[in-house]
Structures are given as structure tokens and as C-alpha cells.
N, C-alpha and C. Protein backbone atom coordinates (compact mmCIF):
# COMPACT_ATOMS: atom_id res chain seq x y z
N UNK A 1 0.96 5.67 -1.25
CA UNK A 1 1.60 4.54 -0.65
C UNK A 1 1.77 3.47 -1.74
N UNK A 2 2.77 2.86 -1.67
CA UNK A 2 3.14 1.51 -2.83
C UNK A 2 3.27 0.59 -2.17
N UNK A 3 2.57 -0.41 -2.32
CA UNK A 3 2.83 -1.80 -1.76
C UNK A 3 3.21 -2.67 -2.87
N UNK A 4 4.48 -3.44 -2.30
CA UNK A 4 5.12 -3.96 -3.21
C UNK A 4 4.32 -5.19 -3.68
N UNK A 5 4.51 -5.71 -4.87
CA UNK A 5 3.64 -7.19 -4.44
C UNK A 5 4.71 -8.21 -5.84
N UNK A 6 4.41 -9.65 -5.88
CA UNK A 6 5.44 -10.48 -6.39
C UNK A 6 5.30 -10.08 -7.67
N UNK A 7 4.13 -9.81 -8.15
CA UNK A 7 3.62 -9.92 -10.04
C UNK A 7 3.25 -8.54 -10.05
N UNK A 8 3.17 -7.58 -9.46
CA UNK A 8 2.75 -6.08 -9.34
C UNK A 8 2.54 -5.41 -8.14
N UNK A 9 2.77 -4.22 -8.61
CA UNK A 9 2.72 -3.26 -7.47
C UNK A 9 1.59 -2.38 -7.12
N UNK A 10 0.85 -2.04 -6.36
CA UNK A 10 -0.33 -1.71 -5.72
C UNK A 10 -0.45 -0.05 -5.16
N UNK A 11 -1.06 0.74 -5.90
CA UNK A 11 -0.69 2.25 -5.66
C UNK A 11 -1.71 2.74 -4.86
N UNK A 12 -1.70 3.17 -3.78
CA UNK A 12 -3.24 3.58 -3.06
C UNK A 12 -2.79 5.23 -2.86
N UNK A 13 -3.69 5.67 -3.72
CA UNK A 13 -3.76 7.48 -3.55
C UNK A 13 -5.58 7.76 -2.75
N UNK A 14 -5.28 8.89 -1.85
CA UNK A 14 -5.92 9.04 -0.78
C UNK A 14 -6.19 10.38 -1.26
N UNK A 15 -7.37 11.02 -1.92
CA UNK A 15 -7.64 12.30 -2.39
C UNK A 15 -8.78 12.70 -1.22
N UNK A 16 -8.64 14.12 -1.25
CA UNK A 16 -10.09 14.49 -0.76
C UNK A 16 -10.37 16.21 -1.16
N UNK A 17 -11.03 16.30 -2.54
CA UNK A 17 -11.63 17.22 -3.28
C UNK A 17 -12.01 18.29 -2.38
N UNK A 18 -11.98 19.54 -2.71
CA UNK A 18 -12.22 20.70 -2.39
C UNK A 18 -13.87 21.23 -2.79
N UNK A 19 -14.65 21.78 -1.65
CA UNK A 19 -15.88 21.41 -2.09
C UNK A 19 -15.93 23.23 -2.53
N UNK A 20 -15.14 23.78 -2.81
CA UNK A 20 -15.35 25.22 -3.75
C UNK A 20 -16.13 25.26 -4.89
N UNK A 21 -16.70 26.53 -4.81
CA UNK A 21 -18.01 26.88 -6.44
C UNK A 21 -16.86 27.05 -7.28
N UNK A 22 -16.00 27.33 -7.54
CA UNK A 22 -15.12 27.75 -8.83
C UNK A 22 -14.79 26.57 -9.48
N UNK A 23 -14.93 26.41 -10.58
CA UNK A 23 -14.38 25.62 -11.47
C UNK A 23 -13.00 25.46 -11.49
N UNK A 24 -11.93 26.48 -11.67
CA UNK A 24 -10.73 26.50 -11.93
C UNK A 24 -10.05 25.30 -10.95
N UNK A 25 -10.58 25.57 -9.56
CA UNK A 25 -9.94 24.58 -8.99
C UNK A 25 -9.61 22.80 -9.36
N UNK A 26 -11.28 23.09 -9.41
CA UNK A 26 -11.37 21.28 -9.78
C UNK A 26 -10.84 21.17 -10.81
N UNK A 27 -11.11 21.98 -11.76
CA UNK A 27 -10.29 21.44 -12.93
C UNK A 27 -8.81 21.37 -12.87
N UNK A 28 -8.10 21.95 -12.31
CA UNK A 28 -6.74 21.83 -11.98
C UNK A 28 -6.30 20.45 -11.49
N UNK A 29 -7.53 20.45 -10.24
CA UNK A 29 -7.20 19.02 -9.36
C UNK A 29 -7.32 17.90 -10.24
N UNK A 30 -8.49 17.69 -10.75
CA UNK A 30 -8.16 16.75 -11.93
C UNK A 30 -7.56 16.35 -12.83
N UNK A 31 -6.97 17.52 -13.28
CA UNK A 31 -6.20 17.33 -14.48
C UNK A 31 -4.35 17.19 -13.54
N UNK A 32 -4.47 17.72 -12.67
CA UNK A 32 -3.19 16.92 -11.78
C UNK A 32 -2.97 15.40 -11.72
N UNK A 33 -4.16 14.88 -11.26
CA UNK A 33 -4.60 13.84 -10.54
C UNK A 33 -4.42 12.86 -11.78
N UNK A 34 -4.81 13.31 -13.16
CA UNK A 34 -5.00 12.84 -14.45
C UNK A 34 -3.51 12.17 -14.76
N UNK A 35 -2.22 13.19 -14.86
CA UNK A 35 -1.52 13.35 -14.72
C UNK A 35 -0.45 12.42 -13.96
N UNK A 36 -0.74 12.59 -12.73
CA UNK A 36 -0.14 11.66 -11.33
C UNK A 36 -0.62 10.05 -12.29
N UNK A 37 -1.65 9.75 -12.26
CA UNK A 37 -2.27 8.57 -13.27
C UNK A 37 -1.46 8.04 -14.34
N UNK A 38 -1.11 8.88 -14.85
CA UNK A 38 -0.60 8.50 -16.35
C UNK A 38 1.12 8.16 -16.21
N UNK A 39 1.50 8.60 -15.49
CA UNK A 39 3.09 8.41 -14.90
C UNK A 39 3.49 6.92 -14.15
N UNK A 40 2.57 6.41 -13.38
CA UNK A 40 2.40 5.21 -12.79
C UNK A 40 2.05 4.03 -14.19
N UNK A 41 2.89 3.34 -13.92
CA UNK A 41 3.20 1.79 -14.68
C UNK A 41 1.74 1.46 -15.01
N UNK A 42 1.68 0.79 -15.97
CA UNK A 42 -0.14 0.36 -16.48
C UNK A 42 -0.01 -0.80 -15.73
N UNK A 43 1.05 -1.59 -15.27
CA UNK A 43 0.78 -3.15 -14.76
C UNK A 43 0.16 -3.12 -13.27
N UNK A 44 0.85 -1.62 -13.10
CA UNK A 44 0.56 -1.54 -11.20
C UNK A 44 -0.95 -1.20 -11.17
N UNK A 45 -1.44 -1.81 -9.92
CA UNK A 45 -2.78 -1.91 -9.86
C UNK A 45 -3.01 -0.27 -9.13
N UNK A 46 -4.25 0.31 -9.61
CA UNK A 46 -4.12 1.76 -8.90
C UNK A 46 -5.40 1.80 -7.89
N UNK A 47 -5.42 2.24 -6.66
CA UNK A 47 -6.57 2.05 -5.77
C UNK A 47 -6.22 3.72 -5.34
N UNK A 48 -7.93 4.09 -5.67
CA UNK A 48 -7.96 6.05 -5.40
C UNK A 48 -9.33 5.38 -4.09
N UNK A 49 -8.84 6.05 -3.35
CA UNK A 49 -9.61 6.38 -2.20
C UNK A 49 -10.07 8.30 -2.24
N UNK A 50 -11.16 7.85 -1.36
CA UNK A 50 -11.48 9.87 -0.76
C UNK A 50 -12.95 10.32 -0.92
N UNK A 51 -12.68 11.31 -0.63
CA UNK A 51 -14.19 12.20 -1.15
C UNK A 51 -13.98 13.21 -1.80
N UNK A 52 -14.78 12.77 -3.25
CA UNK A 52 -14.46 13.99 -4.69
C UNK A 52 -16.31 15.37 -4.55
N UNK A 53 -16.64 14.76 -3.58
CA UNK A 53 -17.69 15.79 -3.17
C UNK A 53 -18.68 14.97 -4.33
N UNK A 54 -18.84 14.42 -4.78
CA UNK A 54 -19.68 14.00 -6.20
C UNK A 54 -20.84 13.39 -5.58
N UNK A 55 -21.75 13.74 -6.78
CA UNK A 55 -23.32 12.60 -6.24
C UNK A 55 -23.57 12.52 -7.81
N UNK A 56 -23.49 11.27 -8.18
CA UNK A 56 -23.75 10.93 -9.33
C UNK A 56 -24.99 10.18 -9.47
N UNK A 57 -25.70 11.02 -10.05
CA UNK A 57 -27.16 10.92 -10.24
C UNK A 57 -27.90 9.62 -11.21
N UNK A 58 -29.11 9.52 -11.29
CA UNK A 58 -28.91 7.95 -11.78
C UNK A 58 -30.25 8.57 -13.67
N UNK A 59 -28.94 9.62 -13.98
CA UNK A 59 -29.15 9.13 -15.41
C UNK A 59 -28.72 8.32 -16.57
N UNK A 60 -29.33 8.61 -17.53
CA UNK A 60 -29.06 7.29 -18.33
C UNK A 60 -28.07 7.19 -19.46
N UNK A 61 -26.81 8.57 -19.19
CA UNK A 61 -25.74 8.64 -20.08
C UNK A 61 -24.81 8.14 -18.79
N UNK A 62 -25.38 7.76 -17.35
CA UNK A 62 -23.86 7.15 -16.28
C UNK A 62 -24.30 5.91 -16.24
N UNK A 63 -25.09 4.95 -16.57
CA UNK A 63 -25.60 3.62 -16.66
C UNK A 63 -24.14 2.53 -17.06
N UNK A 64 -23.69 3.09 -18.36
CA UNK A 64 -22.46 1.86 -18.81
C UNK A 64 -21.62 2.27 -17.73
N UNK A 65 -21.22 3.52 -17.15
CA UNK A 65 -20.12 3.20 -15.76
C UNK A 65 -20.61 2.61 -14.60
N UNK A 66 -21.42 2.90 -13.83
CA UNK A 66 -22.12 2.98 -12.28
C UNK A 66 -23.27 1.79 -12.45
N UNK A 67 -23.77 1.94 -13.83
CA UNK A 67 -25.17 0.84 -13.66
C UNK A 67 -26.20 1.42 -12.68
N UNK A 68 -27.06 0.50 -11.93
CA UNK A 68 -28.14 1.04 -10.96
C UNK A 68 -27.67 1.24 -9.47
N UNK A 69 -26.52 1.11 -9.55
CA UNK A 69 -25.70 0.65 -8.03
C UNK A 69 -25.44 2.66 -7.40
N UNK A 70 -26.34 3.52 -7.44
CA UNK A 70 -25.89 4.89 -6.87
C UNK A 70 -27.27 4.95 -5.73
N UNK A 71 -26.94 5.85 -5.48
CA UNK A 71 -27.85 6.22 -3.95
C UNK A 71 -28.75 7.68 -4.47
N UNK A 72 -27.83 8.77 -5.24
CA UNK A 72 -28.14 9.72 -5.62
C UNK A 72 -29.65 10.26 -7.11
N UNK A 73 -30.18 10.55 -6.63
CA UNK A 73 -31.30 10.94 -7.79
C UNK A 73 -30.60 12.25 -7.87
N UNK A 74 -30.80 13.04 -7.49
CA UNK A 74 -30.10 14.29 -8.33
C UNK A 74 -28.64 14.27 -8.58
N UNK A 75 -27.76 14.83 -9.38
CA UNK A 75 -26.37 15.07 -9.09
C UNK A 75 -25.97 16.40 -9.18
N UNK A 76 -24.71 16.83 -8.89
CA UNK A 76 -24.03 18.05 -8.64
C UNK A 76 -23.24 18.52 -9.52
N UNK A 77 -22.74 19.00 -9.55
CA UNK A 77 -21.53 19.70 -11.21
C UNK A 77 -20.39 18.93 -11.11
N UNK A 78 -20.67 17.96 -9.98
CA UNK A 78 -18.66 17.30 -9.95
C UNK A 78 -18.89 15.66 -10.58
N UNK A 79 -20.55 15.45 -10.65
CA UNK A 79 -20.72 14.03 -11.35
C UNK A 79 -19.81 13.63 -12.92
N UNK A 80 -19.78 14.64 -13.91
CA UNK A 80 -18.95 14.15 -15.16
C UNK A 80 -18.01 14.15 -14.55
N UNK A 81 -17.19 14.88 -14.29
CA UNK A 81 -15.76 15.19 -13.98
C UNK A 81 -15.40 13.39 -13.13
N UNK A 82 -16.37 13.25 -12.25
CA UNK A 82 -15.63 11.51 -11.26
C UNK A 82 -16.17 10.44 -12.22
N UNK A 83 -17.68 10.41 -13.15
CA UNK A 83 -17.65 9.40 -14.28
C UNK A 83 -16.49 9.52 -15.52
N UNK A 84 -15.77 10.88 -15.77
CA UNK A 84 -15.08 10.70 -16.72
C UNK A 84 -13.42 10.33 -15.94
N UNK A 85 -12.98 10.85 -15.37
CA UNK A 85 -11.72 10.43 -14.57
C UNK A 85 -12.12 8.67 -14.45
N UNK A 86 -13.27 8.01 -13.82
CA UNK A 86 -13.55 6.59 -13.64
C UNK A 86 -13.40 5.92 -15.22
N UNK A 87 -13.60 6.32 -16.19
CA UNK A 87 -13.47 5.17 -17.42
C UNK A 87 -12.22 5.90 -17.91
């Protein structure tokens, strides 16, 4: 959805990740998603909504993204993949 706005435009993408064991997938989805990203104007503001299945665990190489602000002590195989898509 694009909402127009006076000084920029406002992109809200609505994902919701596939909770499959195979790699191939996610990696596809991401690197789509990567993609879809890079095509949209740098001025327009981008708002991703959804559920990427992720639990990003509270070690101390996700600190400069997330800080102490997670819920999760353990994480799952989809934590790099949503800290690296996030910076």
C-alpha cells in the first residue's frame, strides 16, 4: 500500500514468512523482499509489517541492532537473516 504524503511517500509491505525447515525458501523470500526494497525511492519512508517466524535471541553480536529490548533467550535459524535484512 502507498500512502501519499506532501514531503514523501509511505510504503507499508505486509509479509508473513513461511515457517518451512528448508533453507531455499527463505532464502529466496529474502532475497525477493531485498530486492522489492531496493526499487522503492530512498526518500519514501518504508514500514514492513508481519511475522518472519524469528526469535532473536539476546546475544551479544544483536546488541548494536535490538539492544536489550527482545523477549527471546534462545533464537532460531531465521534470527540473522531478520537482524541482517533490519540494518
Amino acid at each position: 500500500m502507498v500512502l501519499r504524503g506532501r514531503w514523501c511517500n509511505s510504503i507499508v509491505l505486509n509479509v508473513h514468512a513461511s515457517e518451512e525447515k528448508s533453507y531455499d525458501p527463505k532464502d529466496s523470500c529474502y532475497e525477493e523482499l531485498k530486492h522489492f526494497f531496493n526499487h522503492i525511492p530512498k526518500y519514501d519512508m518504508k514500514i514492513l509489517l508481519g511475522d518472519f517466524y524469528a526469535k532473536v535471541g539476546r546475544k551479544n553480536i544483536f546488541k548494536p541492532t535490538i539492544w536489550n529490548e527482545n523477549v527471546h533467550y534462545e533464537s532460531n535459524d531465521n534470527d540473522v537473516r531478520i537482524v541482517n535484512f533490519a540494518t
